[in-house]
C-alpha atoms as a PDB file:
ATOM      1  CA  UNK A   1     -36.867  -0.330  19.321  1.00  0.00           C
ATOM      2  CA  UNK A   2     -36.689  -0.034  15.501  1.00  0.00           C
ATOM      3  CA  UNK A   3     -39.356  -2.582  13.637  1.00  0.00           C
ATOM      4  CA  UNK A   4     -37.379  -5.189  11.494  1.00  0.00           C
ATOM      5  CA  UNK A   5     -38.658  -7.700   8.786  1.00  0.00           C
ATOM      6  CA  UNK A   6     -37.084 -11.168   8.805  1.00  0.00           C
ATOM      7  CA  UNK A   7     -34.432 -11.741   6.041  1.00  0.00           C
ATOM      8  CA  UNK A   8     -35.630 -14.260   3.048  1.00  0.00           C
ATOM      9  CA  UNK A   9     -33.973 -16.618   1.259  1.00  0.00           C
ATOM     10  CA  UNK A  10     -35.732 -15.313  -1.885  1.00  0.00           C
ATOM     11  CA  UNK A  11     -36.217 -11.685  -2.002  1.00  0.00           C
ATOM     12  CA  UNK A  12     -39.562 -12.317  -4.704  1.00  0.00           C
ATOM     13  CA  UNK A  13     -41.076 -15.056  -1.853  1.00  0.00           C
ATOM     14  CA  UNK A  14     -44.001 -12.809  -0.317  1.00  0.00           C
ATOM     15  CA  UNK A  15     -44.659 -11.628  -3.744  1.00  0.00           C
ATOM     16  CA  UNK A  16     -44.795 -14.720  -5.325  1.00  0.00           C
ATOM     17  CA  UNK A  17     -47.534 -15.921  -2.987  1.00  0.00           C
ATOM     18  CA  UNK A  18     -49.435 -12.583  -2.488  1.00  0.00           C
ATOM     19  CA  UNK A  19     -52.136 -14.001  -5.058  1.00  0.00           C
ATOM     20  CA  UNK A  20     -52.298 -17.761  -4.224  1.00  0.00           C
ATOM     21  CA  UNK A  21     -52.952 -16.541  -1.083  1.00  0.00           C
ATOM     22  CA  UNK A  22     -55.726 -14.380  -2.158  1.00  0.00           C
ATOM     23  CA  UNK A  23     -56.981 -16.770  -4.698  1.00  0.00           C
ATOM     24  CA  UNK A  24     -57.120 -19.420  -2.027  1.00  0.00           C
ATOM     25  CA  UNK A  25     -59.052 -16.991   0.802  1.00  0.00           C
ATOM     26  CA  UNK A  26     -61.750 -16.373  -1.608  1.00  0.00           C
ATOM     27  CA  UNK A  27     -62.541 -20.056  -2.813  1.00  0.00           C
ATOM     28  CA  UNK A  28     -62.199 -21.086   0.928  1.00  0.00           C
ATOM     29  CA  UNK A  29     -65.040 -18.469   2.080  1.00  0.00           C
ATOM     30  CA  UNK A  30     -67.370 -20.686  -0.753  1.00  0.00           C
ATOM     31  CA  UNK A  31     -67.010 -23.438   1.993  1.00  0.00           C
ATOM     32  CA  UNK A  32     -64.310 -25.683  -0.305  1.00  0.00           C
ATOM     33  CA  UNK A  33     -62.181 -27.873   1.344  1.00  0.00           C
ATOM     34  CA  UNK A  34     -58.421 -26.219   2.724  1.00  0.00           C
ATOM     35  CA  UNK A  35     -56.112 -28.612   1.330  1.00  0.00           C
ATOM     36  CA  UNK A  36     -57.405 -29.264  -2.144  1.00  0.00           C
ATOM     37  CA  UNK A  37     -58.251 -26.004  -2.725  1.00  0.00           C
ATOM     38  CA  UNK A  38     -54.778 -24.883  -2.246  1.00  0.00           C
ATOM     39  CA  UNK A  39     -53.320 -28.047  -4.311  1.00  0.00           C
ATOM     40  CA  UNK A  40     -55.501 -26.613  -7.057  1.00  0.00           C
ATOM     41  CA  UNK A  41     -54.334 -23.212  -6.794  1.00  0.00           C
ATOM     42  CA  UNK A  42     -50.209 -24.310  -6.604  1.00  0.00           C
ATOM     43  CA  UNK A  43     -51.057 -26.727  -9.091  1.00  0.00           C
ATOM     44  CA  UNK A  44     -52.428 -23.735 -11.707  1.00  0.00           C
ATOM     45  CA  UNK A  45     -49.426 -21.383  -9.997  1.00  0.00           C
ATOM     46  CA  UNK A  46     -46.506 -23.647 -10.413  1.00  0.00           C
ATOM     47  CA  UNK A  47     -45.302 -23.719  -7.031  1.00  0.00           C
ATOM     48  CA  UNK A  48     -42.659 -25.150  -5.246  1.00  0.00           C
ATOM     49  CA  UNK A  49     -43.207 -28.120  -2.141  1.00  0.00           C
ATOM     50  CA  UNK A  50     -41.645 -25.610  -0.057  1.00  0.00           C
ATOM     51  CA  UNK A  51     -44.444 -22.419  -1.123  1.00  0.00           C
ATOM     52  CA  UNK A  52     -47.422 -25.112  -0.705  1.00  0.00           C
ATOM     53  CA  UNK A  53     -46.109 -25.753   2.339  1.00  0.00           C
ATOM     54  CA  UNK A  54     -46.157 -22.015   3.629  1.00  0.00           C
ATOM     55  CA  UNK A  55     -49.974 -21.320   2.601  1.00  0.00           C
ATOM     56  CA  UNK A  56     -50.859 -24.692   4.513  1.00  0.00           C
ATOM     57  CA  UNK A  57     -49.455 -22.872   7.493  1.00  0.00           C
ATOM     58  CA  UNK A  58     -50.598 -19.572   6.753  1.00  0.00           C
ATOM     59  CA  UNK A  59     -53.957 -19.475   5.124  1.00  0.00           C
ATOM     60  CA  UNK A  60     -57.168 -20.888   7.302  1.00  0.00           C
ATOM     61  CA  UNK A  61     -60.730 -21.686   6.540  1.00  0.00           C
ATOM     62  CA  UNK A  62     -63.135 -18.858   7.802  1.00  0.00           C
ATOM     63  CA  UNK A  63     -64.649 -21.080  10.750  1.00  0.00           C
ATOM     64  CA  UNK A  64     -60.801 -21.735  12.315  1.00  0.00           C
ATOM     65  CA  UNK A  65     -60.212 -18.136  11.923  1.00  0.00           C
ATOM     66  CA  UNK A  66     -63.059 -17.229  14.348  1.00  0.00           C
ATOM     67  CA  UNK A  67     -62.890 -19.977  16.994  1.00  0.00           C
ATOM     68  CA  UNK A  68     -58.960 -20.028  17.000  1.00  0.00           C
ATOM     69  CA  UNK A  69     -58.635 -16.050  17.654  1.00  0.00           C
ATOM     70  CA  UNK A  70     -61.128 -16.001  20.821  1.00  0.00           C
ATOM     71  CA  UNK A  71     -58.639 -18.539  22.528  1.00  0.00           C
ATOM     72  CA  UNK A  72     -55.695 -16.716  22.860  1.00  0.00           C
ATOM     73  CA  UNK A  73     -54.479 -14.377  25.337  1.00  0.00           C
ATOM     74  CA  UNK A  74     -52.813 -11.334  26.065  1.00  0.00           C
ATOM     75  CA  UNK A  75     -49.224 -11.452  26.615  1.00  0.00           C
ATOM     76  CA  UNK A  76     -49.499  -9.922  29.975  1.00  0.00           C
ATOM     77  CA  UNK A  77     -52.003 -11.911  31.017  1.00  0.00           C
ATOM     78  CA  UNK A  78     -50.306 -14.835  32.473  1.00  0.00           C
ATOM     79  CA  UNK A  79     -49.206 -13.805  35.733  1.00  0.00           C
ATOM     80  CA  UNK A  80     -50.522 -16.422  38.462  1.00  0.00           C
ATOM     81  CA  UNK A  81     -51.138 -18.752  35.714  1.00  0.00           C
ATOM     82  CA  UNK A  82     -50.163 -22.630  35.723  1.00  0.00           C
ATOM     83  CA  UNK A  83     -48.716 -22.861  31.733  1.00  0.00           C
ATOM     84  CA  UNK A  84     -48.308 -26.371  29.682  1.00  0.00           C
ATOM     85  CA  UNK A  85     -45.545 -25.537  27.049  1.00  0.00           C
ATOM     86  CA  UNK A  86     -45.569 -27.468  23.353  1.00  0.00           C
ATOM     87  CA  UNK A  87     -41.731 -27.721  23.623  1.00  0.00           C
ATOM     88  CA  UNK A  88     -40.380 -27.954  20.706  1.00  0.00           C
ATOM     89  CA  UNK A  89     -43.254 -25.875  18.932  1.00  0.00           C
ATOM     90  CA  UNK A  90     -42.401 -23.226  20.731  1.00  0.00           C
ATOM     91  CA  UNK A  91     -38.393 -22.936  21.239  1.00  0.00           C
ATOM     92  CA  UNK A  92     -38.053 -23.958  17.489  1.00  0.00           C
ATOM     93  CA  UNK A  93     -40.014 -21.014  16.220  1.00  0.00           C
ATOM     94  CA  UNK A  94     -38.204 -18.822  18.992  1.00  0.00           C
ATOM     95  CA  UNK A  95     -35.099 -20.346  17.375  1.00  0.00           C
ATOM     96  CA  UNK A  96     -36.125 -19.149  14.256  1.00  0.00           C
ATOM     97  CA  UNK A  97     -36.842 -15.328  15.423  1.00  0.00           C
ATOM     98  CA  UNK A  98     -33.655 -15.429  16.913  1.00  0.00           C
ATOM     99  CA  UNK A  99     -32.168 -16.570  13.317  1.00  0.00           C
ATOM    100  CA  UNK A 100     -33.940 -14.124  12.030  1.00  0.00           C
ATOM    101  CA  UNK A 101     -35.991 -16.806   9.594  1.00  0.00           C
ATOM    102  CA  UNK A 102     -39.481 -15.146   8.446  1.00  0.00           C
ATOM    103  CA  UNK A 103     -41.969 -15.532  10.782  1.00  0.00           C
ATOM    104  CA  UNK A 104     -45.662 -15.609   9.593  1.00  0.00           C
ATOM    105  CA  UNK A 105     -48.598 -13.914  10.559  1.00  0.00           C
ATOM    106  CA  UNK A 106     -51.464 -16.695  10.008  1.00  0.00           C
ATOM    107  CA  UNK A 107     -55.341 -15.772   9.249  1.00  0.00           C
ATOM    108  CA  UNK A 108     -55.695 -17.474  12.863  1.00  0.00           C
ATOM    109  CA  UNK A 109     -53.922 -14.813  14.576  1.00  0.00           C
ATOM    110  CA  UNK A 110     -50.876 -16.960  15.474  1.00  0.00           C
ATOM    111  CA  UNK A 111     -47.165 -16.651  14.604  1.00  0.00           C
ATOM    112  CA  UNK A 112     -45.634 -19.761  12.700  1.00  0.00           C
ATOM    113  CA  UNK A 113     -42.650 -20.184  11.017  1.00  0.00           C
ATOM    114  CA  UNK A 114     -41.263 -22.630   8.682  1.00  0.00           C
ATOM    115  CA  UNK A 115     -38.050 -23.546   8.880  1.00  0.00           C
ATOM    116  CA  UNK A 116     -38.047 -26.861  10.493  1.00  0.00           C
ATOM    117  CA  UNK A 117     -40.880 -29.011   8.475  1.00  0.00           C
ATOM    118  CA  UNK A 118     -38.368 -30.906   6.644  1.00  0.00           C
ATOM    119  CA  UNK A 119     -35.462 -30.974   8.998  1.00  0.00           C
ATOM    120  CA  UNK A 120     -37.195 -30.693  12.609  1.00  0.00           C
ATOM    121  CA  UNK A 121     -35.347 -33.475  14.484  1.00  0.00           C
ATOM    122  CA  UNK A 122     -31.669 -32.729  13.477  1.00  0.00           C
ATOM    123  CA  UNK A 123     -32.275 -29.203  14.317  1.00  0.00           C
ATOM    124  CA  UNK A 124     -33.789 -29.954  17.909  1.00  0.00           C
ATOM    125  CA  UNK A 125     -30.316 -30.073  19.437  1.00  0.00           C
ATOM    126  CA  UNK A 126     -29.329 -26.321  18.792  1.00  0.00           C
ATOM    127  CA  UNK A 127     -32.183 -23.994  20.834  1.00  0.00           C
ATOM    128  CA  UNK A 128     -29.989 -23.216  24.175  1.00  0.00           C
ATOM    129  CA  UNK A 129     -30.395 -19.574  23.574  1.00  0.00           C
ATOM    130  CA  UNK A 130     -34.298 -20.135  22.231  1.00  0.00           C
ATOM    131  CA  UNK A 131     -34.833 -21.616  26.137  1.00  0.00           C
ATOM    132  CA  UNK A 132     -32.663 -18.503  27.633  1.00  0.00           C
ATOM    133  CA  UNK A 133     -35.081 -16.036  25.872  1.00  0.00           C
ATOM    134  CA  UNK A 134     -38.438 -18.192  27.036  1.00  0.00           C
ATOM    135  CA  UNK A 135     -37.742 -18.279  30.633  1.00  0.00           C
ATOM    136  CA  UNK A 136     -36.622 -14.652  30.577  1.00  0.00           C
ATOM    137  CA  UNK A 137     -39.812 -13.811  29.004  1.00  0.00           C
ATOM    138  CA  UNK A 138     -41.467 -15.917  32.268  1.00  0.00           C
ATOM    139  CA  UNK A 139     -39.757 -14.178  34.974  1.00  0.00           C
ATOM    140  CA  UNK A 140     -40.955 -11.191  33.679  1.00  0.00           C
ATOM    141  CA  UNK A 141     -44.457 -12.241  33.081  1.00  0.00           C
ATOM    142  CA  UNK A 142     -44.751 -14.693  36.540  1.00  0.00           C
ATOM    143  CA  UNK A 143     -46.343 -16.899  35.641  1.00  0.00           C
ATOM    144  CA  UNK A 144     -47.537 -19.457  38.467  1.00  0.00           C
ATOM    145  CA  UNK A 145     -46.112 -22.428  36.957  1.00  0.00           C
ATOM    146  CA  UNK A 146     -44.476 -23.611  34.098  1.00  0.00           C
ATOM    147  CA  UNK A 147     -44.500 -27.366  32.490  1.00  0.00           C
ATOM    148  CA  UNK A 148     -42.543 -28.269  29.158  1.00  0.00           C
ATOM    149  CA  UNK A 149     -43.397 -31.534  27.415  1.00  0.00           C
ATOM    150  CA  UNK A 150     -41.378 -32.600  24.693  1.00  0.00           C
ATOM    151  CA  UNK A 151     -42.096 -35.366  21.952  1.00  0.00           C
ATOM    152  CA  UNK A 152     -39.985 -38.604  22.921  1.00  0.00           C
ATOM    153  CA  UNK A 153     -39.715 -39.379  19.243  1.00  0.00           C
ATOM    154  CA  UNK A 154     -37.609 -37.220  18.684  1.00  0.00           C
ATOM    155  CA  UNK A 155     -33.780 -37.452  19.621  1.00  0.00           C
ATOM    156  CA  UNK A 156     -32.232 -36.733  22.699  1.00  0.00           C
ATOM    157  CA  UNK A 157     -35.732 -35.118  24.603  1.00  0.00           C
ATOM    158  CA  UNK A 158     -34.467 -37.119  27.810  1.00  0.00           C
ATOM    159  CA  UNK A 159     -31.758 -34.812  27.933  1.00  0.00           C
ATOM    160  CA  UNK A 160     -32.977 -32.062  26.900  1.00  0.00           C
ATOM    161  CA  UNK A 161     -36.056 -32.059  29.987  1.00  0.00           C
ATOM    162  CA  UNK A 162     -33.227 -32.514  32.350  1.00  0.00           C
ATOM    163  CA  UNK A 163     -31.739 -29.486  30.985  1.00  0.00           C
ATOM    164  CA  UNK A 164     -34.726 -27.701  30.831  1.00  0.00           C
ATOM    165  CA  UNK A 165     -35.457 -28.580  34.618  1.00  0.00           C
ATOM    166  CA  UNK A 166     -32.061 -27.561  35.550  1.00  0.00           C
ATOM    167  CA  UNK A 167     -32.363 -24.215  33.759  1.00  0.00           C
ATOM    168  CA  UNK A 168     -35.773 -23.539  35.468  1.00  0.00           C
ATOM    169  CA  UNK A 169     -34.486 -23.971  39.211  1.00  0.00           C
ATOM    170  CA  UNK A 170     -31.268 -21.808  38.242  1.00  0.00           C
ATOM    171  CA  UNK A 171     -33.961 -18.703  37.159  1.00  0.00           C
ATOM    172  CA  UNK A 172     -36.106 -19.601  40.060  1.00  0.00           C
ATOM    173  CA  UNK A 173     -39.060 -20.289  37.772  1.00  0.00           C
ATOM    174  CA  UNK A 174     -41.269 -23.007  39.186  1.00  0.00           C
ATOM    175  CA  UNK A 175     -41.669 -25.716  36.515  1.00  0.00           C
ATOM    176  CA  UNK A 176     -40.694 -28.721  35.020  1.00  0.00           C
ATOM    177  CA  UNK A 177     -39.979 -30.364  31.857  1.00  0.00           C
ATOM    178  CA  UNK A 178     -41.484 -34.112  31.103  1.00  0.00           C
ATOM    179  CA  UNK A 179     -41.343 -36.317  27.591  1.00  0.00           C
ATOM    180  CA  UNK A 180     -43.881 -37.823  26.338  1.00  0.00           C
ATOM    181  CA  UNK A 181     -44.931 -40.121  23.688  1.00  0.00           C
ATOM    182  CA  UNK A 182     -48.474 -39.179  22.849  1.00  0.00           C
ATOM    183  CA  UNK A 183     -47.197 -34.936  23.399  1.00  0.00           C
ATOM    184  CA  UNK A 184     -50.391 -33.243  21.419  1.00  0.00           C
ATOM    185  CA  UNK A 185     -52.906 -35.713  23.001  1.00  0.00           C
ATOM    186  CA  UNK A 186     -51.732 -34.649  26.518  1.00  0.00           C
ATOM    187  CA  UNK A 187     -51.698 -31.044  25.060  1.00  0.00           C
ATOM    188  CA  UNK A 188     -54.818 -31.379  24.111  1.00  0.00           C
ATOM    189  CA  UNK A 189     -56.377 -33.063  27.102  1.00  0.00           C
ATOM    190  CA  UNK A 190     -55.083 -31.609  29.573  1.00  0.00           C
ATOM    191  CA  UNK A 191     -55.544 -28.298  28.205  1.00  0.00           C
ATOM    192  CA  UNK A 192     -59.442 -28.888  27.240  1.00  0.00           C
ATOM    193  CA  UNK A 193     -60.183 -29.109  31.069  1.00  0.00           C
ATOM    194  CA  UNK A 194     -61.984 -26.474  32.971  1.00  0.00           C
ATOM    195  CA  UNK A 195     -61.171 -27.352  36.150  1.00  0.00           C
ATOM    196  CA  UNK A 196     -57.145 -26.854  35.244  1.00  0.00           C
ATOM    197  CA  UNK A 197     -57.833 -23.457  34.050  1.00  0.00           C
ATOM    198  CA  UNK A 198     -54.075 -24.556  32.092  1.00  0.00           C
ATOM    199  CA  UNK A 199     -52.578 -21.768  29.695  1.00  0.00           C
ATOM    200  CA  UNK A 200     -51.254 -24.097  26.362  1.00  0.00           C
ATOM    201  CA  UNK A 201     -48.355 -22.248  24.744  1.00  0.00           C
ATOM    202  CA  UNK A 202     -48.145 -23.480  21.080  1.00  0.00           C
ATOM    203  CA  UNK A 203     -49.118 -22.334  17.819  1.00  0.00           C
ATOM    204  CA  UNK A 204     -50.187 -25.775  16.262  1.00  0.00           C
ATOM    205  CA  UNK A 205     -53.905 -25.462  15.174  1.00  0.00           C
ATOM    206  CA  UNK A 206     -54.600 -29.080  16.005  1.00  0.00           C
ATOM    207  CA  UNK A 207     -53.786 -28.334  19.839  1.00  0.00           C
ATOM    208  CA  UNK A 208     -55.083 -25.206  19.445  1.00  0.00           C
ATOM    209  CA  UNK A 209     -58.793 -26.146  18.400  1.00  0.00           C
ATOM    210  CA  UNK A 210     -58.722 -28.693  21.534  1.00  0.00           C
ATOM    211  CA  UNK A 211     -57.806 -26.671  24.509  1.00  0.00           C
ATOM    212  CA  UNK A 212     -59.450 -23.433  25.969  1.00  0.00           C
ATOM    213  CA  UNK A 213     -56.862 -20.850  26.137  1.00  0.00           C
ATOM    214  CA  UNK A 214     -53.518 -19.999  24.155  1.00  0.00           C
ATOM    215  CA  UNK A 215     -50.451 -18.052  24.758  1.00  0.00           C
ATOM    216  CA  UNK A 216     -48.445 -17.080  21.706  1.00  0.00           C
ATOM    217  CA  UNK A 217     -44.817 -16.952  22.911  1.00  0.00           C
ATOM    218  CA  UNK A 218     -42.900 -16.167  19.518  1.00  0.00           C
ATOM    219  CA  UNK A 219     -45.679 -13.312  19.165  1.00  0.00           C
ATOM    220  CA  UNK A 220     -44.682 -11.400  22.744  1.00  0.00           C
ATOM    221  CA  UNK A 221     -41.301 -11.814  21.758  1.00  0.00           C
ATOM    222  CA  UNK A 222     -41.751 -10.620  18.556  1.00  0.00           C
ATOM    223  CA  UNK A 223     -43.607  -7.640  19.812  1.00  0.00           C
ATOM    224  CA  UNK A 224     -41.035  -6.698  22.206  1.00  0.00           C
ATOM    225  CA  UNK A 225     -37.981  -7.246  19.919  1.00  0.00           C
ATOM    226  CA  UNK A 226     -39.806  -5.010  17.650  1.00  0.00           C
ATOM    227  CA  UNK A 227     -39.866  -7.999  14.968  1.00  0.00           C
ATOM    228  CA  UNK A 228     -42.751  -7.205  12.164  1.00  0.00           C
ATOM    229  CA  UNK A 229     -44.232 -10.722  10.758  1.00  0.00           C
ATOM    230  CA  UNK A 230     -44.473 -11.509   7.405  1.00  0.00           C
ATOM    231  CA  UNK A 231     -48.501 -11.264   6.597  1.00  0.00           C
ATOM    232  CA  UNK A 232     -49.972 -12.193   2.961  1.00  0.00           C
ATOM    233  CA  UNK A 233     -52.328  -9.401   2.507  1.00  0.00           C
END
């Protein structure tokens, strides 16, 4: 399949941050602290919330780099695996691939968008095909299990775990979908255990610097749609 880049809503974006981005790796690797250092630099560069907001996703401190990389996993590695979803983290960035929003390659290795930081809840209701794409992905890879847990702060998660659960026994995927108001501390516990062995899809680098083992979903996808992410080298 023929590679494509995401569309953006301004052409000059990547550009625009190609040297903030660079200016911010090489104060970082001095040992300065993430967020200030890239206040300072969108300070001295003018930029918008929005641009601040994509380095703080994109660019990492040296020491996250190298412990966040060594937890994930191959996507064809999950087969006979139990699998604790971050809901919304993931079928809102699959939503976004399928939008064809740009989707960022992040000095952690992991795949984040951002399209929903200012508008996350309203847009929670509209990721029906997001889910279709997911679960095809898992019948593929078999996985052993699969559990979703969704925030219960935000709107209408009730519903959306019944649908979820309903969707799951119609593929024949063994699963289930729970809500949950404490979502990233029972990420991040449950996925920290040894003895669970748990695979924790999500691309949020608080969970991820928790639990043992990640699975980046919007990256298979990506990789099999033939999707190139946006990357600020």
């Amino acid at each position: 399949m023929q590679e494509r880049s995401p569309a953006f809503s301004e052409p000059a974006l990547k550009e625009r941050l190609l040297k903030p981005a660079r200016d911010i790796r090489s104060i970082l690797r001095w040992g300065y602290p993430k967020f200030a250092t890239i206040r300072f630099v969108a300070d001295h560069s003018q930029l918008s919330v929005e641009e601040r907001h994509i380095l703080t996703r994109v660019i990492m401190p040296p020491d996250k780099v190298v412990s966040r990389v060594k937890k994930k996993i191959a996507c064809d590695s999950i087969r006979d695996r139990d699998l604790l979803l971050d809901g919304y983290n993931v079928l809102l960035s699959v939503d976004s691939l399928l939008k064809n929003k740009p989707m960022w390659f992040c000095d952690d290795g992991y795949i984040r968008d951002t399209r929903y930081y200012f508008s996350k809840a309203k847009q929670a209701e509209d990721i029906g095909e997001a889910l279709d794409l997911v679960l095809e992905f898992f019948s593929e890879a078999r996985p052993k299990s699969v559990t979703f847990l969704l925030d219960t702060q935000i709107s209408r998660s009730g519903e959306l775990a019944g649908f979820i659960r309903r969707k799951l026994k119609e593929q024949e995927i063994q699963g289930d979908a729970h809500t949950s108001k404490t979502a990233d501390f029972d990420l991040k516990t449950e996925g920290g255990k040894p003895e669970k062995q748990l695979v924790v899809a999500t691309s949020d680098g608080i969970v991820i610097d928790s639990v043992l083992q990640v699975l980046d979903i919007p990256a298979c996808l990506m990789e099999k749609r033939g999707v190139k992410p946006v990357r600020l080298f």
